[in-house]
Protein backbone atom coordinates (compact mmCIF):
# COMPACT_ATOMS: atom_id res chain seq x y z
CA UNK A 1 -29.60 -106.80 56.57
CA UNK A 2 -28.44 -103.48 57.63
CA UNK A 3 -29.21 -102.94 60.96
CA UNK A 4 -31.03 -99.33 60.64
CA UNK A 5 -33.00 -101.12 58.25
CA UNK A 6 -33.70 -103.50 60.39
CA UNK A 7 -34.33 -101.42 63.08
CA UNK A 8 -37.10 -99.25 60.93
CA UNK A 9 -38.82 -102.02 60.29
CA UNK A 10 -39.33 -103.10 63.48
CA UNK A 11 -40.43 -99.85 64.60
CA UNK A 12 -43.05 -100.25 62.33
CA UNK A 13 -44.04 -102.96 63.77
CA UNK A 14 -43.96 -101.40 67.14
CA UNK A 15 -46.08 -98.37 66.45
CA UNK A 16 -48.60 -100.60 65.47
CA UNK A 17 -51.97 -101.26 67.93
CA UNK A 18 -51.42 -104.01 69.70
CA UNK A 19 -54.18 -105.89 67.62
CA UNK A 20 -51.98 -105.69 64.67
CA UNK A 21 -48.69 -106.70 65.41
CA UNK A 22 -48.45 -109.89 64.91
CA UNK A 23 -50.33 -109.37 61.64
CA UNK A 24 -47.62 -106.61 60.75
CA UNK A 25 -44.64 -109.10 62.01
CA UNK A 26 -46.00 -111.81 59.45
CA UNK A 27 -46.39 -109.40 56.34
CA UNK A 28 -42.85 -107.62 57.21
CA UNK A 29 -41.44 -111.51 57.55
CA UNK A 30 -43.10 -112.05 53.97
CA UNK A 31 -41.07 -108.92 52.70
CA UNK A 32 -37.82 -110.28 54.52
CA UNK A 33 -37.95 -113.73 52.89
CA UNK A 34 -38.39 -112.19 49.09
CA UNK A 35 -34.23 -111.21 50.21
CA UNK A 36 -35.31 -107.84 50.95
CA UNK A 37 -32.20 -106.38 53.12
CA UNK A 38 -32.28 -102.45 52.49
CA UNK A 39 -34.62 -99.45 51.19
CA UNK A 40 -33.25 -99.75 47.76
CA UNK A 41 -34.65 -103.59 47.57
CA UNK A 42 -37.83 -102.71 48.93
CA UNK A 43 -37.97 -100.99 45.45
CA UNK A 44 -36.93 -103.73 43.35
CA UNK A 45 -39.21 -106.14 44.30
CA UNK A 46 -41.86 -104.25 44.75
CA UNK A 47 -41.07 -103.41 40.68
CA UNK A 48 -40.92 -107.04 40.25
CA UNK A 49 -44.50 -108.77 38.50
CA UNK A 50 -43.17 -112.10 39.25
CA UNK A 51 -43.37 -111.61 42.95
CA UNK A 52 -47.27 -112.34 44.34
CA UNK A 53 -49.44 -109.40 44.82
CA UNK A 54 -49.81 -109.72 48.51
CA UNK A 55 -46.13 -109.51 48.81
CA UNK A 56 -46.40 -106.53 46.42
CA UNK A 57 -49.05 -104.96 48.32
CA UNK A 58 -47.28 -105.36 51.95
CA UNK A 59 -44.20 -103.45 50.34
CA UNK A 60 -46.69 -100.60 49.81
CA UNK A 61 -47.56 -100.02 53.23
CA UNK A 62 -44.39 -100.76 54.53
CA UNK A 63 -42.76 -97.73 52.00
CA UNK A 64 -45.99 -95.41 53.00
CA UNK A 65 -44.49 -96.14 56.51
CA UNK A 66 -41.32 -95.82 56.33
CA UNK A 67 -41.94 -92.05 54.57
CA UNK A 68 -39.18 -92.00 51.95
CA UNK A 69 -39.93 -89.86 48.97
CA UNK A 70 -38.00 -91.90 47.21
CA UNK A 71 -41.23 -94.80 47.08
CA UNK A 72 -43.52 -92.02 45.13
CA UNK A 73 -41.74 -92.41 41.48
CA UNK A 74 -42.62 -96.06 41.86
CA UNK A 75 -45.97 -95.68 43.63
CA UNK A 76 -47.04 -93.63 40.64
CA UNK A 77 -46.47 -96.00 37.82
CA UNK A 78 -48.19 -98.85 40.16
CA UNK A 79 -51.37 -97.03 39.68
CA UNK A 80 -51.13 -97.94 36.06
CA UNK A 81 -50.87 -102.07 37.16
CA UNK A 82 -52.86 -104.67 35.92
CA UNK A 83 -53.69 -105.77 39.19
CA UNK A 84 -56.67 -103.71 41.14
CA UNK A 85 -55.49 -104.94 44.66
CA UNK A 86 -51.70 -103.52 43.65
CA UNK A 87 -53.17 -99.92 42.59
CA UNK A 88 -55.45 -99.72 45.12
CA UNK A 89 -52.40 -100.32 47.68
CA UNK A 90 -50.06 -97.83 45.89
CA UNK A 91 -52.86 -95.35 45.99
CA UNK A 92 -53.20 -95.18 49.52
CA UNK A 93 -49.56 -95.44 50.07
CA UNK A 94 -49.28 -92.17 48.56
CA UNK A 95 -51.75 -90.63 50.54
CA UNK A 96 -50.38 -91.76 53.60
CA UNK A 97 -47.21 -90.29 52.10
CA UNK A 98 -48.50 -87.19 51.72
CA UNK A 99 -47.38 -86.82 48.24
CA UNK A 100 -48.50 -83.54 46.59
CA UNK A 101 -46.76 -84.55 43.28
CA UNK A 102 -49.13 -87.88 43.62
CA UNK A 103 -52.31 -85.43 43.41
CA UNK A 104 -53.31 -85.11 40.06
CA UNK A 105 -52.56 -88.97 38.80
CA UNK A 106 -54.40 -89.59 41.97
CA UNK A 107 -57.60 -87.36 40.67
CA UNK A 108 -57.06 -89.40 37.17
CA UNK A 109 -56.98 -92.49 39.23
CA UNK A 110 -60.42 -91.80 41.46
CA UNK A 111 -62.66 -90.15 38.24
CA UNK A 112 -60.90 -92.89 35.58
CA UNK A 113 -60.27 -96.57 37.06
CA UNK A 114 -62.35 -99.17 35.76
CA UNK A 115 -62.48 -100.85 39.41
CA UNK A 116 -64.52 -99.66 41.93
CA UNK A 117 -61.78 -100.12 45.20
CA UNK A 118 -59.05 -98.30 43.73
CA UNK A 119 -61.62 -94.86 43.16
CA UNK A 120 -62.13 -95.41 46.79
CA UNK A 121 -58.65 -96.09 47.25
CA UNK A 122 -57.97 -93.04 45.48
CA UNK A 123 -60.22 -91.14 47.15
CA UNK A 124 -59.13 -91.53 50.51
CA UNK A 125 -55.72 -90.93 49.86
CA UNK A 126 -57.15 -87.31 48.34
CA UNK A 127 -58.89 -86.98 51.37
CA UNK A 128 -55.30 -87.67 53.84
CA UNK A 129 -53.48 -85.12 51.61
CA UNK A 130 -56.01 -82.30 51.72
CA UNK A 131 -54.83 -80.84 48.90
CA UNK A 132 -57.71 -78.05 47.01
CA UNK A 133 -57.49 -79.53 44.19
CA UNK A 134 -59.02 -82.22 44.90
CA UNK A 135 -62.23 -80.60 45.88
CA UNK A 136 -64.26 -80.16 42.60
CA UNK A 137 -63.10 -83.98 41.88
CA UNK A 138 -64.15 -85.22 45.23
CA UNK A 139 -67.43 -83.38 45.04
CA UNK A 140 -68.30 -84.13 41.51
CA UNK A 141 -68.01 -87.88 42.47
CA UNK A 142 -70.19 -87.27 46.03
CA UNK A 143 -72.74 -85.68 43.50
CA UNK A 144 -72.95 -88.60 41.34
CA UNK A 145 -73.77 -91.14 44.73
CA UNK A 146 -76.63 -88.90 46.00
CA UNK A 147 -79.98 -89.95 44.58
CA UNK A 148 -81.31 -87.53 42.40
């Protein structure tokens, strides 16, 4: 492993609350052991449907923060996956990105998905990139909550 990748992932781990670190150590230790040694392999296994969704999952918050651009192409086309847990992970990895390119599959994403944690998930990564489009979205769905 490269050591400036090493050395971002451990400040990831460091800017983390102190009730979180060792939480954050175990699920960057998971990424480590799938052979992960640079940005570029982040990527590949996080492509990778034979690798467990948890693992998956941890590489999504680990790209959101890191805060490559490069993660967003991939990001995207995991809001398409089979797997809620891995959309809903993707989806607020690009909010926490701040993608604006992520805004519209986002909007598809919180008005279209068939499960209810990835809308949310989609919504609150809307609501970290404050973007206006989002609004009418955002409010129609607020609108549909309130009893009539």
């Amino acid at each position: 492993m490269s050591n400036d990748f090493n050395a971002k992932l451990m400040a990831i781990i460091d800017q983390l609350d102190l009730n979180f670190r060792i939480q954050g150590q175990r699920d960057i230790k998971s990424v480590l052991q799938m052979g992960v040694s640079s940005y570029n392999d982040l990527l590949t296994v996080l492509q990778d449907q034979d690798v467990i969704t948890d693992v998956r999952a941890t590489i999504c918050w680990v790209l959101a923060r890191l805060g490559d651009e490069r993660a967003v192409p991939v990001l995207l086309l995991l809001l398409e996956d089979e797997i809620p847990d891995l959309r809903a992970a993707a989806a607020k990895s690009l909010g926490e990105l701040a993608s604006k390119q992520a805004v519209r599959p986002l909007i598809a994403t919180m008005l279209g998905d068939k499960d209810v944690e990835v809308r949310k998930s989609a919504a609150y990564a809307l609501g970290l990139l404050r973007d206006k489009r989002a609004v009418k979205p955002l409010i129609s769905i607020l609108t549909r909550l309130l009893p009539q």
